[in-house]
PDB file of N, CA and C in Angstrom:
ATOM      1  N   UNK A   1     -25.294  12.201   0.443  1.00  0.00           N
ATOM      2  CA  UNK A   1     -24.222  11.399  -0.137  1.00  0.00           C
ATOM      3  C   UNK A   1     -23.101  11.241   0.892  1.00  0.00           C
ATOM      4  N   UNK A   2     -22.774   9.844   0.894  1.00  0.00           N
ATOM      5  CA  UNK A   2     -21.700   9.486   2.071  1.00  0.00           C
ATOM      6  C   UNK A   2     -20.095  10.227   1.504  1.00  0.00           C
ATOM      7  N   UNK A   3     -19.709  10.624   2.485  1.00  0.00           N
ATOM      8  CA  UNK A   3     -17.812  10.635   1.947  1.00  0.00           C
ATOM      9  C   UNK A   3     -17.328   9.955   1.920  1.00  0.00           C
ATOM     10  N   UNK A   4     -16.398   9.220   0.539  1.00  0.00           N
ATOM     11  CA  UNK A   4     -15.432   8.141   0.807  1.00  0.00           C
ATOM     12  C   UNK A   4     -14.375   8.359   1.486  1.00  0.00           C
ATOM     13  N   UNK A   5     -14.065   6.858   2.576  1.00  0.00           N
ATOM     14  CA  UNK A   5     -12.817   7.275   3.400  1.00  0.00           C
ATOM     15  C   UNK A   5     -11.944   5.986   2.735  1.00  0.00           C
ATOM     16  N   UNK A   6     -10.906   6.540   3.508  1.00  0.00           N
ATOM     17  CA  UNK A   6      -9.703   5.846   3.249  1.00  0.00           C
ATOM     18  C   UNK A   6      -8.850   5.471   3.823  1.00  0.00           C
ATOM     19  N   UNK A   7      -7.603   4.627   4.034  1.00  0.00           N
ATOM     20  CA  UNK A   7      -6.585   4.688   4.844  1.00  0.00           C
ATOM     21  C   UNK A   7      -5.544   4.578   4.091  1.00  0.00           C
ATOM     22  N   UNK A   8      -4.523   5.685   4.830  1.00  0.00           N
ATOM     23  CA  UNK A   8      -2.906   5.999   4.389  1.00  0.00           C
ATOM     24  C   UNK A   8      -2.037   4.788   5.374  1.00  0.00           C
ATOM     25  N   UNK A   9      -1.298   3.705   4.997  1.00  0.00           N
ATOM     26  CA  UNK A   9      -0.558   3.207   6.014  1.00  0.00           C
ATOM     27  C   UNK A   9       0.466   2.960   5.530  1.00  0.00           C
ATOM     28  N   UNK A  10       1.796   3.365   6.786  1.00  0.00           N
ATOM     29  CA  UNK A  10       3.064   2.950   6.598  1.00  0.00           C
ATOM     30  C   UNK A  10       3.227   1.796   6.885  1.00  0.00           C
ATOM     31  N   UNK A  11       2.366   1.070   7.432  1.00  0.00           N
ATOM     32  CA  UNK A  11       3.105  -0.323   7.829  1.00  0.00           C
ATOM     33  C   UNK A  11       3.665  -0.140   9.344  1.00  0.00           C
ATOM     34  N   UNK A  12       3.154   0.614   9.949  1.00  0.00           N
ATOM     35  CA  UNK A  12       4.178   0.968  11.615  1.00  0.00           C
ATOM     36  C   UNK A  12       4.418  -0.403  12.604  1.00  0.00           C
ATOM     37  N   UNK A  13       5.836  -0.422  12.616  1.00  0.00           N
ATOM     38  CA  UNK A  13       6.341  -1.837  13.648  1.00  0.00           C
ATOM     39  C   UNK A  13       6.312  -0.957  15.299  1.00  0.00           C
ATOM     40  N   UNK A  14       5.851  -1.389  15.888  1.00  0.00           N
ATOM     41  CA  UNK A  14       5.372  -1.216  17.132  1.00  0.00           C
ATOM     42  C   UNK A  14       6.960  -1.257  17.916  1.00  0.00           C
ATOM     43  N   UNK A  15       6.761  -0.664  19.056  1.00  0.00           N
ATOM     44  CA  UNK A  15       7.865  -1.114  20.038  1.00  0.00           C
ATOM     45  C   UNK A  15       7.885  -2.149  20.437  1.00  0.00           C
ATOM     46  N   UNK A  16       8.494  -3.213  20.280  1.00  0.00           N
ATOM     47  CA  UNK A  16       8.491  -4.984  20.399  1.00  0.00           C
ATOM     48  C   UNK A  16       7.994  -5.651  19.973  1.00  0.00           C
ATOM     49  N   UNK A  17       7.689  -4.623  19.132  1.00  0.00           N
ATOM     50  CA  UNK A  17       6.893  -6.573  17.912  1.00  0.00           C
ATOM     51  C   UNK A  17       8.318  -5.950  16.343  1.00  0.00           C
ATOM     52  N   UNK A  18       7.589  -6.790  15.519  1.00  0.00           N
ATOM     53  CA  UNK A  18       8.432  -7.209  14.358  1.00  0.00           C
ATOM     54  C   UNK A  18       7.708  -6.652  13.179  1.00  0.00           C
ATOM     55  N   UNK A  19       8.474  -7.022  12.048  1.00  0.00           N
ATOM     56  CA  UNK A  19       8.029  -6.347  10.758  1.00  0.00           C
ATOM     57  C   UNK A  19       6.846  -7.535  10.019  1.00  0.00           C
ATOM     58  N   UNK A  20       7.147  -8.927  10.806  1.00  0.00           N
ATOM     59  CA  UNK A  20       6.402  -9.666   9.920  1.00  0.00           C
ATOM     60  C   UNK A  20       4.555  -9.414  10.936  1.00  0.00           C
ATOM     61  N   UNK A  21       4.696  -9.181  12.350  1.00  0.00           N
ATOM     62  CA  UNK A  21       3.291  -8.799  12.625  1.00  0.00           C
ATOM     63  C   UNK A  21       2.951  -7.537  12.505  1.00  0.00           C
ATOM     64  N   UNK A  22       3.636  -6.488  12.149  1.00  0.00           N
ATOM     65  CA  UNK A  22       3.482  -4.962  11.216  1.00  0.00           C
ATOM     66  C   UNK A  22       2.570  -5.703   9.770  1.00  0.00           C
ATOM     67  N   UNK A  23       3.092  -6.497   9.356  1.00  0.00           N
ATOM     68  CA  UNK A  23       2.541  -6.763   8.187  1.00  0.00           C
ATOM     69  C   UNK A  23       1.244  -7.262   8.652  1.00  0.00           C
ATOM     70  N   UNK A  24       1.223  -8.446   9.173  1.00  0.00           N
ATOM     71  CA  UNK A  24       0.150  -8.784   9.883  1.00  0.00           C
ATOM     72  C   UNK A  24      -1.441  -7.985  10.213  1.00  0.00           C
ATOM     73  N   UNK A  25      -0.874  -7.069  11.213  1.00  0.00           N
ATOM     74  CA  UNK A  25      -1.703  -5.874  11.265  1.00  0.00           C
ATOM     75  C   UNK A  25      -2.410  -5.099  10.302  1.00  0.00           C
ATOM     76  N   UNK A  26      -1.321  -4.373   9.019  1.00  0.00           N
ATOM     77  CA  UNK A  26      -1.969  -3.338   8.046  1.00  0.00           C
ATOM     78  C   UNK A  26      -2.552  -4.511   7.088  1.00  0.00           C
ATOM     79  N   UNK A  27      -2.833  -5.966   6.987  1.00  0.00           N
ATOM     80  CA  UNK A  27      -3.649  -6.170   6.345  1.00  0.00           C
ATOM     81  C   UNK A  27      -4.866  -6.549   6.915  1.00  0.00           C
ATOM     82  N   UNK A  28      -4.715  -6.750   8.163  1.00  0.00           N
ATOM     83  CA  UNK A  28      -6.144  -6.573   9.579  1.00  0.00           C
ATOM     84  C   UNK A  28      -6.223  -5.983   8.998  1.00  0.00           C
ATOM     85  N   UNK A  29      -5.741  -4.473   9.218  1.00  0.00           N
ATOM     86  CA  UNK A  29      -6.857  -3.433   9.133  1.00  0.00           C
ATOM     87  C   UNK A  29      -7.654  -2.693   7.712  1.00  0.00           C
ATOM     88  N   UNK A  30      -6.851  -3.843   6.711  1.00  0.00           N
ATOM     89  CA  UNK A  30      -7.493  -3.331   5.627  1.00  0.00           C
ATOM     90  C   UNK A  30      -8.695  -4.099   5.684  1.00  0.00           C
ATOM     91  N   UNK A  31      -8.460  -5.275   5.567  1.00  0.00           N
ATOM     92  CA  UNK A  31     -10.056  -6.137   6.090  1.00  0.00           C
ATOM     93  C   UNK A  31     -10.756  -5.604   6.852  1.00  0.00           C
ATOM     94  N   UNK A  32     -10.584  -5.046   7.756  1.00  0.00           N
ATOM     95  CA  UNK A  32     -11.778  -4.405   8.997  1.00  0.00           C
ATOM     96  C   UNK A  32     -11.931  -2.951   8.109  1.00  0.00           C
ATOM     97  N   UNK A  33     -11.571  -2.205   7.612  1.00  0.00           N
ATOM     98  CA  UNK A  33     -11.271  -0.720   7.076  1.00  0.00           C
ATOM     99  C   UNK A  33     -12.610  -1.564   5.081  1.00  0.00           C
ATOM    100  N   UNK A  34     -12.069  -2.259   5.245  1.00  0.00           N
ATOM    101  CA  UNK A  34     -13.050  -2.942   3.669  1.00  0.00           C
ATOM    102  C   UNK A  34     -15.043  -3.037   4.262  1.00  0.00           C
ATOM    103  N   UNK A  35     -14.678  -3.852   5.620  1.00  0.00           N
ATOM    104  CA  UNK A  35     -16.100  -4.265   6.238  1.00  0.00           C
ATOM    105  C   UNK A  35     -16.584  -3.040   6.621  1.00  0.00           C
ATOM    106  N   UNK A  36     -15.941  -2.176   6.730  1.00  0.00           N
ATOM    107  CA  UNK A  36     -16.821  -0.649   7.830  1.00  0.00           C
ATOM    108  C   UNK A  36     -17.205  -0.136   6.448  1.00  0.00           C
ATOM    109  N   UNK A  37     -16.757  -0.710   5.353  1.00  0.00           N
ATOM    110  CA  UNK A  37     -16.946   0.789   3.454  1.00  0.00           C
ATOM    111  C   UNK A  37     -16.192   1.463   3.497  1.00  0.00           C
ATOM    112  N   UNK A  38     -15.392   1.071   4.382  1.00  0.00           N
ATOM    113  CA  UNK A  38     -13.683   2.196   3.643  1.00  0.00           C
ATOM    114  C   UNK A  38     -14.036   1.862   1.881  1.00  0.00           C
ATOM    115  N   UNK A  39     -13.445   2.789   1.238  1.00  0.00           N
ATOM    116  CA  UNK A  39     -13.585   2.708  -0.360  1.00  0.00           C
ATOM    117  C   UNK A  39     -12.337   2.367  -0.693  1.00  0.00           C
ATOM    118  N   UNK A  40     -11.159   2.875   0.149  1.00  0.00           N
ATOM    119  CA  UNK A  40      -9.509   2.685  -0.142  1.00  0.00           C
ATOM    120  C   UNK A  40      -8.383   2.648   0.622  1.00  0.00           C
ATOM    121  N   UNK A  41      -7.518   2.091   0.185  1.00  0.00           N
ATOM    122  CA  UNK A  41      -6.517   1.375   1.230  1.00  0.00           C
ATOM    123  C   UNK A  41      -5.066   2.143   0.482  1.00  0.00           C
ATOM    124  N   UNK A  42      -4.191   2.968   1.163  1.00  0.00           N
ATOM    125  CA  UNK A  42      -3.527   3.574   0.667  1.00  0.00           C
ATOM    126  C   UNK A  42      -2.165   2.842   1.394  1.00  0.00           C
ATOM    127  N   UNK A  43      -0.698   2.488   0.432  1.00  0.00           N
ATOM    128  CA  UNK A  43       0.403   2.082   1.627  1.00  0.00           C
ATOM    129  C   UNK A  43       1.566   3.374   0.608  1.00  0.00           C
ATOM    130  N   UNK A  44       2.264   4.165   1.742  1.00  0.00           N
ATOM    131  CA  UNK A  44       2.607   4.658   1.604  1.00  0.00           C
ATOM    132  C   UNK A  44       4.103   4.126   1.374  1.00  0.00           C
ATOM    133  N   UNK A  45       5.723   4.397   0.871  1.00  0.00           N
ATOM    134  CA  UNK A  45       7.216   3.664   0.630  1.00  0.00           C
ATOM    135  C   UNK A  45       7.928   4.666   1.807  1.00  0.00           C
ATOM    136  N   UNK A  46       8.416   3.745   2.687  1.00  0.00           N
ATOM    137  CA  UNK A  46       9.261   4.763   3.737  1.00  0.00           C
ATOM    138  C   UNK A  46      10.570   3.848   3.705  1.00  0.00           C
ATOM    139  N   UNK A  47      11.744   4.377   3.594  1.00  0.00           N
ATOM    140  CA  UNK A  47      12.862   3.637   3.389  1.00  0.00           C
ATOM    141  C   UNK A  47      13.496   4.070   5.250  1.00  0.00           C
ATOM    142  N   UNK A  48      14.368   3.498   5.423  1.00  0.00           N
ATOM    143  CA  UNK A  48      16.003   4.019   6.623  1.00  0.00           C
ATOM    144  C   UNK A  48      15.003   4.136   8.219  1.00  0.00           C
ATOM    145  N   UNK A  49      14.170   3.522   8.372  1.00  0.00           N
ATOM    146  CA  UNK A  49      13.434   3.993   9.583  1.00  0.00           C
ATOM    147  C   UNK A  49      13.167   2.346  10.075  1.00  0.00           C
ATOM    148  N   UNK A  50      13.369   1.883  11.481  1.00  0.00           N
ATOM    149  CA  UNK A  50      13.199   1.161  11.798  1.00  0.00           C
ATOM    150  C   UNK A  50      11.825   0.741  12.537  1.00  0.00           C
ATOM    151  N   UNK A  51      11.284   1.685  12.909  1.00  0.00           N
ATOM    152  CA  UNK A  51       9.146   1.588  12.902  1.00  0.00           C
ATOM    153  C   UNK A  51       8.858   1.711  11.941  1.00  0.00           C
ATOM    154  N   UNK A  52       8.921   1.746  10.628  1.00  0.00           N
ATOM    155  CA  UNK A  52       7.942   1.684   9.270  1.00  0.00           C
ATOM    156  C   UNK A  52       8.621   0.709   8.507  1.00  0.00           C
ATOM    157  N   UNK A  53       7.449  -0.704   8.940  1.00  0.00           N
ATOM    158  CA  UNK A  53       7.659  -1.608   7.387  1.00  0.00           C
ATOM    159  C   UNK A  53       7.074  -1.487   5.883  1.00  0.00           C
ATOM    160  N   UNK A  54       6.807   0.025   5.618  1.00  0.00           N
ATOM    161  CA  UNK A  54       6.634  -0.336   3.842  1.00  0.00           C
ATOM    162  C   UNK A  54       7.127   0.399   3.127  1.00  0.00           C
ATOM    163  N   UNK A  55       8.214  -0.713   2.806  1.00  0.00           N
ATOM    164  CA  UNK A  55       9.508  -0.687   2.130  1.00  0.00           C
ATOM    165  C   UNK A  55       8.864  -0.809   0.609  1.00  0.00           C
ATOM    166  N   UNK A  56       7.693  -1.393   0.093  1.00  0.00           N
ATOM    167  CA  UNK A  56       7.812  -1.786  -0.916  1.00  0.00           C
ATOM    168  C   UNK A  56       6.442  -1.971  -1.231  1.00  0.00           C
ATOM    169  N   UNK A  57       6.190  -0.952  -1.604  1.00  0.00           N
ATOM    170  CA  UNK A  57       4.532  -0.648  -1.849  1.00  0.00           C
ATOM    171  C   UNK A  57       3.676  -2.151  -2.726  1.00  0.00           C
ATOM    172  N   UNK A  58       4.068  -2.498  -3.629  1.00  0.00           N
ATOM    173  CA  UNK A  58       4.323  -3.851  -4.701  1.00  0.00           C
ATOM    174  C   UNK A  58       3.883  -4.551  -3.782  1.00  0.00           C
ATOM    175  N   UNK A  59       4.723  -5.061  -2.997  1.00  0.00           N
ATOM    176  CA  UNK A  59       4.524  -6.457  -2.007  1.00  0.00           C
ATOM    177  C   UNK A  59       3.437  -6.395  -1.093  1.00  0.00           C
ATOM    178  N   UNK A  60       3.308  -5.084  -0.517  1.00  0.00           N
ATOM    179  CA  UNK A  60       2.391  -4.856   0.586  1.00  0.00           C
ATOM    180  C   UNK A  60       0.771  -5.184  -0.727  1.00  0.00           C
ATOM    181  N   UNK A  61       0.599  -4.491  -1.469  1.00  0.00           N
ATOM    182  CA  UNK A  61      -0.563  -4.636  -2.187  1.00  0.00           C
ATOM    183  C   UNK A  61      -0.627  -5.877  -2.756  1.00  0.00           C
ATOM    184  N   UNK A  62       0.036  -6.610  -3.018  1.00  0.00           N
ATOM    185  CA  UNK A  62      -0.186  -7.983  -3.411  1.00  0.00           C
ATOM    186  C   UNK A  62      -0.613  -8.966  -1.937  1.00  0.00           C
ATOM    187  N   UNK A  63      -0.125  -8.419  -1.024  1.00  0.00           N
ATOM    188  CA  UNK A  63      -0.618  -9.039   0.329  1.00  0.00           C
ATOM    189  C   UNK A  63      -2.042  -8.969   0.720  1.00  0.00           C
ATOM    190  N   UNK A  64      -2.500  -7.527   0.395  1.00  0.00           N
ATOM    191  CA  UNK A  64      -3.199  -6.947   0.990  1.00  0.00           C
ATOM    192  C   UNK A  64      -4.393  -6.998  -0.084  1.00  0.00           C
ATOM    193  N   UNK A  65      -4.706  -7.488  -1.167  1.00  0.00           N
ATOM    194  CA  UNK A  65      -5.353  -7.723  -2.313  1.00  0.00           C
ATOM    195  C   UNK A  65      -5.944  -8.886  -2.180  1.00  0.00           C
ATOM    196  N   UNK A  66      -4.723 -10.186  -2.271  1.00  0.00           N
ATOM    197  CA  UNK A  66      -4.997 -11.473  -1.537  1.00  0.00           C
ATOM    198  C   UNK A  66      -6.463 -11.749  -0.551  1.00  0.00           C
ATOM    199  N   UNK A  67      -6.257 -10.861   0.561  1.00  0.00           N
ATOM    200  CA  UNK A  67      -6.686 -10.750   1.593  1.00  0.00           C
ATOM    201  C   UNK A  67      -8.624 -10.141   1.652  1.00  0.00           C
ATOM    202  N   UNK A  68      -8.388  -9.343   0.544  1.00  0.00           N
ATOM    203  CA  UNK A  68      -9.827  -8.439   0.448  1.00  0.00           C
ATOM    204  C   UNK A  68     -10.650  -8.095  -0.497  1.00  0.00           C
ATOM    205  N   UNK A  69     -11.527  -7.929  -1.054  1.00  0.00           N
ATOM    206  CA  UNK A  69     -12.320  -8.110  -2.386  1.00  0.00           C
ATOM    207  C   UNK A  69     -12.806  -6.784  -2.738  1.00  0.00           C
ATOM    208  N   UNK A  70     -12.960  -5.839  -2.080  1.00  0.00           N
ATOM    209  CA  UNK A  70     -13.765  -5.067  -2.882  1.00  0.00           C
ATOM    210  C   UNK A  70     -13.034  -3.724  -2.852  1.00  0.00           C
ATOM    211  N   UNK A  71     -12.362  -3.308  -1.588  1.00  0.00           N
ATOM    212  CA  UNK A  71     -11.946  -2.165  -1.491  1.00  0.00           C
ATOM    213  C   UNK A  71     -10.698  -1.643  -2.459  1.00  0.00           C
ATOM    214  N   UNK A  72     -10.652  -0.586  -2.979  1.00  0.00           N
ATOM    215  CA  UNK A  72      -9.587   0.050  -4.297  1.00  0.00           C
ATOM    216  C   UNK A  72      -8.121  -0.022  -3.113  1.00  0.00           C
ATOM    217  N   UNK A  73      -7.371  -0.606  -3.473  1.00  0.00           N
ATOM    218  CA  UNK A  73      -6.100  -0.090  -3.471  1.00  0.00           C
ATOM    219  C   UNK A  73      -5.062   0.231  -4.133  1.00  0.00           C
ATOM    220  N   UNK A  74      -3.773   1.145  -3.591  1.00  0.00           N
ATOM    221  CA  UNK A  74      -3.093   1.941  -4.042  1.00  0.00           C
ATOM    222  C   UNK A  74      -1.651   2.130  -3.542  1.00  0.00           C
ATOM    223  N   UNK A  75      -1.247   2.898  -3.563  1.00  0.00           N
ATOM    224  CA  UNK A  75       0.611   3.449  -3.532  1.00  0.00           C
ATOM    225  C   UNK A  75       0.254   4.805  -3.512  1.00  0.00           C
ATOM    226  N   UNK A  76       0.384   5.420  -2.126  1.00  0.00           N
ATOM    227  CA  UNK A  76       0.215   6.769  -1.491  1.00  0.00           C
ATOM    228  C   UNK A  76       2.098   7.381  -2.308  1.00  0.00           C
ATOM    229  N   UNK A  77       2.722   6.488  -2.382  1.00  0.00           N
ATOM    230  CA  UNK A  77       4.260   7.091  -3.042  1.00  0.00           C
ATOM    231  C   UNK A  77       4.847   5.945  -3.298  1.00  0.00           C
ATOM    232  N   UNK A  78       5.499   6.185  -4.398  1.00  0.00           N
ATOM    233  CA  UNK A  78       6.339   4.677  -4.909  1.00  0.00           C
ATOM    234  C   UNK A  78       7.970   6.138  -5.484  1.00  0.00           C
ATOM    235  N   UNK A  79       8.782   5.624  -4.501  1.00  0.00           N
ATOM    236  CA  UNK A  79      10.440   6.251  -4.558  1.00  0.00           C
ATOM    237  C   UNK A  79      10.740   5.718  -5.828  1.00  0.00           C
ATOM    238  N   UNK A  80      10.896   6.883  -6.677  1.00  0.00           N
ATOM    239  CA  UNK A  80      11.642   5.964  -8.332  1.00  0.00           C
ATOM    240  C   UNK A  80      12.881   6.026  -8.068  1.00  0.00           C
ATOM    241  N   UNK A  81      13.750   6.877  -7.377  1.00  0.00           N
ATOM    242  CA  UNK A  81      15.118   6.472  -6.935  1.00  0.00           C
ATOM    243  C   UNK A  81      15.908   5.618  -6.661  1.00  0.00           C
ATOM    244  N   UNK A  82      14.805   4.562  -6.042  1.00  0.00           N
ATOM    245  CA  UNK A  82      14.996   3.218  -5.226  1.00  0.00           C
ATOM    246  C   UNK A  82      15.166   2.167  -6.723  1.00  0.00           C
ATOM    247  N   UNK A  83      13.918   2.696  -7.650  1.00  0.00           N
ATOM    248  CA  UNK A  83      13.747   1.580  -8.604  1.00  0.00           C
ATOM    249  C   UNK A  83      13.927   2.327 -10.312  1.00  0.00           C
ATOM    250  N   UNK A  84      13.713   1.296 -11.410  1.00  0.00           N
ATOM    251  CA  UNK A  84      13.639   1.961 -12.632  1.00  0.00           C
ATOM    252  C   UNK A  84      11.927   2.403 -12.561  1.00  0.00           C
ATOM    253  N   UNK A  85      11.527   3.233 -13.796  1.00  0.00           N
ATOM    254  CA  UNK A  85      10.625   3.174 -13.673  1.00  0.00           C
ATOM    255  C   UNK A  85       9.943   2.285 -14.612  1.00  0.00           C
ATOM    256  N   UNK A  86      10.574   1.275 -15.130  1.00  0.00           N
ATOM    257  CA  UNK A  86      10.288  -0.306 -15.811  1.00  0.00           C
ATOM    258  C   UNK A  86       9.541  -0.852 -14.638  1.00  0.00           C
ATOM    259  N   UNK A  87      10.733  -1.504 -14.081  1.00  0.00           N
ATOM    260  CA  UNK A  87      10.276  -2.049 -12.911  1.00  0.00           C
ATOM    261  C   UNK A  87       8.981  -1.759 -12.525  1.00  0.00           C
ATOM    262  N   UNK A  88       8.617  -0.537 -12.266  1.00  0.00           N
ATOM    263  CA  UNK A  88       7.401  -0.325 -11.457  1.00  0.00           C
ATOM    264  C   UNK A  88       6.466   0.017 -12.115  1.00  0.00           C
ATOM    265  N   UNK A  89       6.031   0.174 -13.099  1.00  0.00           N
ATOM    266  CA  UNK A  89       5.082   0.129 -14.544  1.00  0.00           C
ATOM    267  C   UNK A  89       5.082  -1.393 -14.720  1.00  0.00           C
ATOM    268  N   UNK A  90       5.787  -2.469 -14.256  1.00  0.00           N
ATOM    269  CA  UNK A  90       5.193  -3.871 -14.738  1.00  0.00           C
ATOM    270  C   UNK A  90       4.487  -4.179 -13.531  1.00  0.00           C
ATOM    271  N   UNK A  91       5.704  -3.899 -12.361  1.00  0.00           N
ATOM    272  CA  UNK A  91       4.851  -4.368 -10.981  1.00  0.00           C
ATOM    273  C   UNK A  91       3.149  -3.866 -10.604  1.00  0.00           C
ATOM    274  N   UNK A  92       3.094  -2.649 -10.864  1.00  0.00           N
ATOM    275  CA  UNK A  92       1.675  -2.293 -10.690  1.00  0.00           C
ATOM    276  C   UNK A  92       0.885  -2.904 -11.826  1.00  0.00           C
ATOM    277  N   UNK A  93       1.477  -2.885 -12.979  1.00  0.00           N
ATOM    278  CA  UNK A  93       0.662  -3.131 -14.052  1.00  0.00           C
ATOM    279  C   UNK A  93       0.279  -4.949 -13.827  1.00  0.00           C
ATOM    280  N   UNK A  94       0.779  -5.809 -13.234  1.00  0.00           N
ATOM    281  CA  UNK A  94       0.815  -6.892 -13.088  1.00  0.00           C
ATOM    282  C   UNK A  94      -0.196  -7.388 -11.622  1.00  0.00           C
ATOM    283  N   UNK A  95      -0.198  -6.123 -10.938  1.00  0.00           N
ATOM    284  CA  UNK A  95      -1.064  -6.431 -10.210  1.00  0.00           C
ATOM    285  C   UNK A  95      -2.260  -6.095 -10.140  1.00  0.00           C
ATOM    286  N   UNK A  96      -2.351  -5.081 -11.380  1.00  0.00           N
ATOM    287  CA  UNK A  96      -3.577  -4.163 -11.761  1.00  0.00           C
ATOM    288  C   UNK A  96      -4.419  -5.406 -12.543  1.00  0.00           C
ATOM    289  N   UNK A  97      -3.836  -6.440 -13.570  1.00  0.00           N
ATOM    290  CA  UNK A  97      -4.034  -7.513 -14.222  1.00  0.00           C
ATOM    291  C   UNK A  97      -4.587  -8.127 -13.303  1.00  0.00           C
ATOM    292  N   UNK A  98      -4.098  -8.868 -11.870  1.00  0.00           N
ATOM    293  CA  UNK A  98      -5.118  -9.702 -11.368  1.00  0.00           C
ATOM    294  C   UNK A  98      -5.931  -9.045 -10.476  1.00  0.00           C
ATOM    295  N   UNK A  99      -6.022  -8.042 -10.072  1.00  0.00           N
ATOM    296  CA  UNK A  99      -6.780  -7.414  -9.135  1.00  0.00           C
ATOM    297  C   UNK A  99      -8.342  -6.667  -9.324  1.00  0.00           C
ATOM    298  N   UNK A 100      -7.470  -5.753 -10.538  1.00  0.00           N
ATOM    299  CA  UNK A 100      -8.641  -4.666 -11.142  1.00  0.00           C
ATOM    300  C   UNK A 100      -8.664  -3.592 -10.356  1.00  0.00           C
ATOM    301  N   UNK A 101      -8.585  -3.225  -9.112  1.00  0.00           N
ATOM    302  CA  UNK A 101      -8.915  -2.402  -8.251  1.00  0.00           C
ATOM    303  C   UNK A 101      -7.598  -1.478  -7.941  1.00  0.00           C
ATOM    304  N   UNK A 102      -6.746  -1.565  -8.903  1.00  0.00           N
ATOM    305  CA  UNK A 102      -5.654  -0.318  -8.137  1.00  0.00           C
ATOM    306  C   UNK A 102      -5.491   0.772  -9.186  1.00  0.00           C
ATOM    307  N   UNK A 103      -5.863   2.060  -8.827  1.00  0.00           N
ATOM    308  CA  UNK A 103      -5.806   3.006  -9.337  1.00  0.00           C
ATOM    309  C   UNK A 103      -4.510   3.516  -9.876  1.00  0.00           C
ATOM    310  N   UNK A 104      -4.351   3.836 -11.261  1.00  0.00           N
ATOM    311  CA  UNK A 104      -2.794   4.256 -10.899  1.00  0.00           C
ATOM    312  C   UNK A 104      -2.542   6.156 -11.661  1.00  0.00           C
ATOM    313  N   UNK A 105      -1.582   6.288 -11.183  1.00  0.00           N
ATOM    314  CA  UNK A 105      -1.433   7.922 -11.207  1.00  0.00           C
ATOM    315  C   UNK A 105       0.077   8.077 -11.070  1.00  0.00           C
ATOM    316  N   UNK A 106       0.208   9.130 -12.283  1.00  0.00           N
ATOM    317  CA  UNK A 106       1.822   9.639 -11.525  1.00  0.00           C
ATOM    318  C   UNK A 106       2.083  11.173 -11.201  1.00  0.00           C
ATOM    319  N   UNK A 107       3.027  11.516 -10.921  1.00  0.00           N
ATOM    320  CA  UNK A 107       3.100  12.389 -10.063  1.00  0.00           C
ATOM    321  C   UNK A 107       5.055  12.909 -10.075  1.00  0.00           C
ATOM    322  N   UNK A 108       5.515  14.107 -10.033  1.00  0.00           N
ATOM    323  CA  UNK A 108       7.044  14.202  -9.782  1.00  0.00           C
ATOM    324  C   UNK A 108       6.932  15.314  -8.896  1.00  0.00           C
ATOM    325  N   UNK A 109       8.023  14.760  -7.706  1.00  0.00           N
ATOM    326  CA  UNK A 109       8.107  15.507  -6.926  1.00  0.00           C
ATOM    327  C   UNK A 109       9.748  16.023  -7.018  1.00  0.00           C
ATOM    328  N   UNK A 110      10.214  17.053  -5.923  1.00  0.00           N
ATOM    329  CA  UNK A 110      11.405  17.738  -6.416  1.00  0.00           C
ATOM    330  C   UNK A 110      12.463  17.207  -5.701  1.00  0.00           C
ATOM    331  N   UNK A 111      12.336  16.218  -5.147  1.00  0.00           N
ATOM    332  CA  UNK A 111      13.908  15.266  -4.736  1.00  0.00           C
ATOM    333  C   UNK A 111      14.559  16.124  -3.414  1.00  0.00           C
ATOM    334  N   UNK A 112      13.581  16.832  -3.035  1.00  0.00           N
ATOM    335  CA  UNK A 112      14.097  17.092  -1.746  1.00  0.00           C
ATOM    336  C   UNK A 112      13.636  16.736  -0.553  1.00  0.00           C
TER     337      UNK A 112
END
């Protein structure tokens, strides 16, 4: 029996490129990461850092969904600090509606 793999991505902006070919990239590589049988595509929420574009787990998976058919994706962390947790119970739930493929789970961590 094979192991399912996966990928965790922040979205990393390179030294001289930009946030819109950061984006660019982590949905390359979910397409190439889908064709090899990756099983899952993980984007992790990094706020205040100027090399990590994913700001916004929501947007990145609606990009990155668009883009690919079979592989499960997800939200390695979604900051409820940042948002209500309305907000983000419709957003996933809205993308869970056209997608099918995003797992969802919660989790509390201790705010430190």
């Amino acid at each position: 029996m094979a192991t399912p793999l996966g990928v965790l991505d922040l979205v990393p902006i390179s030294s001289g490129s930009t946030a819109r070919q950061a984006l660019h990239n982590s949905v390359d590589l979910a397409r190439h990461a889908e064709s090899l049988g990756y099983t899952r595509y993980w984007f992790a929420e990094h706020h205040l850092n100027p090399g990590v574009g994913g700001t916004s787990p929501a947007v990145l998976l609606a990009l990155t969904a668009a883009e690919t058919s079979t592989i499960r994706l997800g939200s390695g962390a979604v900051q409820m600090g940042h948002r209500t947790a309305l907000s983000t119970v419709e957003e996933f739930g809205l993308l869970d509606a056209l997608q099918k493929r995003l797992p969802c789970a919660g989790g509390v961590a201790d705010g430190k």
